[in-house]
Protein backbone atom coordinates (compact mmCIF):
# COMPACT_ATOMS: atom_id res chain seq x y z
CA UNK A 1 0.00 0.00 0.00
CA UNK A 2 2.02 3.41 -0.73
CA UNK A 3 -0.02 7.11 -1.22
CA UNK A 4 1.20 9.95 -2.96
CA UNK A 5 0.74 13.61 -1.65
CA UNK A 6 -1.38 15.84 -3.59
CA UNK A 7 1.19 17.74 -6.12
CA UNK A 8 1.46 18.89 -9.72
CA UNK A 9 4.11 16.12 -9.86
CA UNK A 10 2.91 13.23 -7.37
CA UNK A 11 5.42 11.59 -5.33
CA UNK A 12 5.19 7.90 -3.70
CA UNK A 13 6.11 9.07 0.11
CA UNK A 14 5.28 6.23 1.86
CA UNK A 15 4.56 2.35 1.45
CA UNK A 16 3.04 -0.15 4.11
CA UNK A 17 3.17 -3.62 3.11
CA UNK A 18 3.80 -6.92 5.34
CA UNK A 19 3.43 -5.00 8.46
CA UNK A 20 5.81 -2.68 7.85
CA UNK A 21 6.34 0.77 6.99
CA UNK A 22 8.60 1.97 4.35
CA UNK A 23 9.19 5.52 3.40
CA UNK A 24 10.62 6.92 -0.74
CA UNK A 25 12.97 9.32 -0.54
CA UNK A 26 13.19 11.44 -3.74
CA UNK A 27 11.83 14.30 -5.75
CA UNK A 28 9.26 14.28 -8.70
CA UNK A 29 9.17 11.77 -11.12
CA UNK A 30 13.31 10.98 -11.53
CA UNK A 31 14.63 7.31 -10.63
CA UNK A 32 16.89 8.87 -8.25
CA UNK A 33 16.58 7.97 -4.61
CA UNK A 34 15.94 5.23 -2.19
CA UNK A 35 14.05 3.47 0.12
CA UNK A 36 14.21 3.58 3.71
CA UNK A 37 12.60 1.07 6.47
CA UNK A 38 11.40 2.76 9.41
CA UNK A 39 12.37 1.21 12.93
CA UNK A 40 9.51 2.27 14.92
CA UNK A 41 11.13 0.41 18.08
CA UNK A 42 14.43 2.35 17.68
CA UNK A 43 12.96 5.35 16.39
CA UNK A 44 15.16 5.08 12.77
CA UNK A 45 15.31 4.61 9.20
CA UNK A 46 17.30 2.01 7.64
CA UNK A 47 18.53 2.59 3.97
CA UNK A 48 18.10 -0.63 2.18
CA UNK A 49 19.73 -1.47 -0.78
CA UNK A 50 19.03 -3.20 -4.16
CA UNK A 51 19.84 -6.97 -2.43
CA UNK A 52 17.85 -5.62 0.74
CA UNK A 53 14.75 -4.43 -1.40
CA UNK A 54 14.09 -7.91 -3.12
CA UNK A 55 14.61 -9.57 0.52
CA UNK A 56 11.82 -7.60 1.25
CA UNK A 57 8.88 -9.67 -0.09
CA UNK A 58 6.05 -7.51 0.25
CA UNK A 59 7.76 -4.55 -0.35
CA UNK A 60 8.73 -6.16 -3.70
CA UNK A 61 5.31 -7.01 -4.36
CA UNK A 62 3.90 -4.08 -4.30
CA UNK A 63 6.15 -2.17 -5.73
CA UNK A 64 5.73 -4.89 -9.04
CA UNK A 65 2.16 -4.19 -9.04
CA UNK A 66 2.62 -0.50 -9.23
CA UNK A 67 4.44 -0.81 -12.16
CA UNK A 68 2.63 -3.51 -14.25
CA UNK A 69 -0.83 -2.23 -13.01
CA UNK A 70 0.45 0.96 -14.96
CA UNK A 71 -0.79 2.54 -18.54
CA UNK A 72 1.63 5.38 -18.05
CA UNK A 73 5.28 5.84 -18.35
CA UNK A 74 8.11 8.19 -17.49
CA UNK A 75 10.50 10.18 -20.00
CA UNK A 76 13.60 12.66 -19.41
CA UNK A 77 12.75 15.60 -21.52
CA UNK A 78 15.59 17.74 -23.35
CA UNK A 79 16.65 19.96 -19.93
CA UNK A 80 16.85 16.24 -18.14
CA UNK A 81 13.46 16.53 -16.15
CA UNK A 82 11.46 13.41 -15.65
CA UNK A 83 7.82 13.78 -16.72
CA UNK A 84 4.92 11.08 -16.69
CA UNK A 85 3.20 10.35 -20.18
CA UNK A 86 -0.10 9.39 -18.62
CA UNK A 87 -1.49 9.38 -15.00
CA UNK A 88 0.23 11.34 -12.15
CA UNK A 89 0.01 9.19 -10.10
CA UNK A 90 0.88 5.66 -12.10
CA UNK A 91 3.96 8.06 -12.92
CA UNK A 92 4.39 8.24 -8.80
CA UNK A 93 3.98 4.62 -8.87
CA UNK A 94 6.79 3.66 -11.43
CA UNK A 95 9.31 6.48 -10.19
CA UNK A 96 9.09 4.99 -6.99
CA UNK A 97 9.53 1.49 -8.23
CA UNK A 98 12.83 2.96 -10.06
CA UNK A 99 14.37 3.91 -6.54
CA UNK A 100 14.48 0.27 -5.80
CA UNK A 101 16.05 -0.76 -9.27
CA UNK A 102 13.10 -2.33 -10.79
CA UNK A 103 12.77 -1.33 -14.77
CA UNK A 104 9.50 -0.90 -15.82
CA UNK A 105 10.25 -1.76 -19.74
CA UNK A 106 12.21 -5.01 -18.32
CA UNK A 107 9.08 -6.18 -16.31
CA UNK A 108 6.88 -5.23 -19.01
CA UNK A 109 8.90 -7.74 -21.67
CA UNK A 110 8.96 -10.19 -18.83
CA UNK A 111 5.59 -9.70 -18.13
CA UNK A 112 3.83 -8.42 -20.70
CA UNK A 113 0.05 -7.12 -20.26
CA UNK A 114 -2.46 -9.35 -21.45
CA UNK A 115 -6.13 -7.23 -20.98
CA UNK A 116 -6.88 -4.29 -18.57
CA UNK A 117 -10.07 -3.54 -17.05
CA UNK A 118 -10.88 -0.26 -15.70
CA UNK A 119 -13.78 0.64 -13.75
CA UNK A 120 -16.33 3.28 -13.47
CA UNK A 121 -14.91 6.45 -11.14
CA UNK A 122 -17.31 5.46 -8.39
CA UNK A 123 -15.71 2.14 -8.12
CA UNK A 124 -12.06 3.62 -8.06
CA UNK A 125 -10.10 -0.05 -8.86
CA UNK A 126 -7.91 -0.93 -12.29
CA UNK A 127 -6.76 -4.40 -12.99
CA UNK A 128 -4.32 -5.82 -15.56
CA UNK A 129 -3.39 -9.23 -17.17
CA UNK A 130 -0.11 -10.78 -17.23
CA UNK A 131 1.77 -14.30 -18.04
CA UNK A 132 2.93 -16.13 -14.97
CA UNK A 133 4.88 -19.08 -14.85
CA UNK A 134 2.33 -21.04 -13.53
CA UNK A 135 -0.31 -19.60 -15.63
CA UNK A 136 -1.46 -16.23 -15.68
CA UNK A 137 -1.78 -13.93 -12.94
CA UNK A 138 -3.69 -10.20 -12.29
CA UNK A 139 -2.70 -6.95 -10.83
CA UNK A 140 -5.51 -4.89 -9.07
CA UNK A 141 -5.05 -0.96 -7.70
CA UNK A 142 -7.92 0.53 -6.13
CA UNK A 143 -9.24 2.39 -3.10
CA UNK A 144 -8.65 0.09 0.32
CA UNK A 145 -12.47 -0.15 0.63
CA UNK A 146 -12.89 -1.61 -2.33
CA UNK A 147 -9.79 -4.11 -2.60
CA UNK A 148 -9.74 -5.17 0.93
CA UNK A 149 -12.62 -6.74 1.09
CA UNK A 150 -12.40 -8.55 -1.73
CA UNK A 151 -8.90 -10.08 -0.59
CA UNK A 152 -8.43 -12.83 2.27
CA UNK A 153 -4.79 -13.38 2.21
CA UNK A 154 -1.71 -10.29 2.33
CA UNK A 155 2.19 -11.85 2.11
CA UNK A 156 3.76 -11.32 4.89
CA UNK A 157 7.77 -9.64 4.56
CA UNK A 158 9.02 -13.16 4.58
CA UNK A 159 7.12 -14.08 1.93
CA UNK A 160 4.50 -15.99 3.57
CA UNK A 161 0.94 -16.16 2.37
CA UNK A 162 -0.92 -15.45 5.60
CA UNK A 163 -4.35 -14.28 6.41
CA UNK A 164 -5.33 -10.90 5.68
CA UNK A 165 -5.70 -8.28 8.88
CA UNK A 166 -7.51 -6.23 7.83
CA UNK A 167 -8.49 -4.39 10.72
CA UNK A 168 -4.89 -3.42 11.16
CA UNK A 169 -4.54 -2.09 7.74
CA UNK A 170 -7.70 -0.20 7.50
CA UNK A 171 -6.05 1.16 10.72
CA UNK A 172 -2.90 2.03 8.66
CA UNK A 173 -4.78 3.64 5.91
CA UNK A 174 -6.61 5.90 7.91
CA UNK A 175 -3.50 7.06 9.81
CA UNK A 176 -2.18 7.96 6.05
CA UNK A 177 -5.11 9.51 5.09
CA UNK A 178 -5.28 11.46 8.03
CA UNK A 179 -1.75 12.74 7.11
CA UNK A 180 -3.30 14.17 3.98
CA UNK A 181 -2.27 11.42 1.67
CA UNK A 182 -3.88 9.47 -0.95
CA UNK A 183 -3.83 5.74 0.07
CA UNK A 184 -3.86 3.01 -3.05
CA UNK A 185 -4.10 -0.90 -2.32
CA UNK A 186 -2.91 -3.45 -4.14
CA UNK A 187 -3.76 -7.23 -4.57
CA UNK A 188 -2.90 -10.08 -7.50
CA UNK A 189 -4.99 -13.08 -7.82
CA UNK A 190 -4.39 -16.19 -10.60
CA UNK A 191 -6.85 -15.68 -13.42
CA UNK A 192 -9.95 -18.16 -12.78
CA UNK A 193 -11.84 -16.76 -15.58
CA UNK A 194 -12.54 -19.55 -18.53
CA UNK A 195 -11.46 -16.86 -21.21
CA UNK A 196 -11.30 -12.70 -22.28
CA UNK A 197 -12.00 -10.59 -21.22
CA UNK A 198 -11.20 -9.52 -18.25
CA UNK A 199 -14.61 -8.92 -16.53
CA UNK A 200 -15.80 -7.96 -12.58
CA UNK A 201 -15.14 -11.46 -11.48
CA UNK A 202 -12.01 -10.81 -10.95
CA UNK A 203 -12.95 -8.95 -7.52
CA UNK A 204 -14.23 -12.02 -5.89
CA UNK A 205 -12.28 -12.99 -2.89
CA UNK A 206 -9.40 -14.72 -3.04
């Protein structure tokens, strides 16, 4: 889960995911920067590098969803300022995904999408089709009220599917909302559906 404050250039500032908090240090849309995991306990922030950020599982997760859950892209114009091509904040999503070494035109050949399915505004939620090893797999952003309960499991930073708390992170969204940021969710499900296209039955729980 990361949110993005509310400027002309969105920026990813902070991401909860397996229990833990993790805040993006940069500026506007530009790769540069890197992610740091808050120590509540101690009171810190840890810098954690490339190795460190895949160790991370969630973190890694989400950070792959924000990208291939993504119809924008970023660019360097001629006086070497990143800009988005697209959404603001799907430009937030894949600058901060940059800060942690992941390339979104690598994932996107690895990955490539298969079928998106966007909602109506009221239901706030996008979702995206990719090949998976095991078959294929979707990518769903949205508003926490509308993912969360839809979802029964979260991975945990070890990797671990466990069951979904969602008390707890309804707690954590509010707290980032309350901060005056914008709070996306993220989820990924295997594709159950017989054939194309993508259609609402994707938000059953899983």
């Amino acid at each position: 889960m990361s949110s993005e404050q509310y400027y002309d250039n969105l920026i990813v500032q902070k991401i909860y995911a397996g229990r833990q908090y993790y805040q993006v240090n940069g500026w506007d849309y530009s790769p540069e920067g890197y992610i740091l995991e808050e120590s509540p306990q101690e009171s810190k922030c840890w810098l954690l590098d490339t190795k460190k950020v895949y160790s991370h599982t969630a973190l890694r997760e989400c950070l792959i969803a924000g990208i291939l859950c993504n119809d924008s892209h970023l660019q360097e114009n001629k006086v070497g300022q990143w800009i988005v091509n697209g959404n603001p904040i799907e430009g937030a999503l894949i600058a901060a995904a940059s800060k942690a070494k992941l390339n979104q035109s690598s994932l996107q050949q690895l990955m490539p999408k298969l079928a998106t399915l966007v909602s109506a505004s009221k239901c706030r939620y996008m979702a995206t089709l990719h090949p998976n090893v095991d078959g294929k797999i979707i990518y769903i952003k949205g508003a926490p009220e509308i993912i969360l309960p839809r979802a029964q499991h979260m991975v945990d930073d070890s990797g671990k599917l466990v069951e979904l708390d969602s008390e707890r992170v309804v707690i954590e969204a509010e707290s980032m909302s309350k901060q005056g940021l914008q709070v996306l969710a993220f989820a990924k499900s295997k594709f159950r559906q017989k054939k194309l296209p993508l259609t609402t039955q994707i938000l059953k729980a899983d």
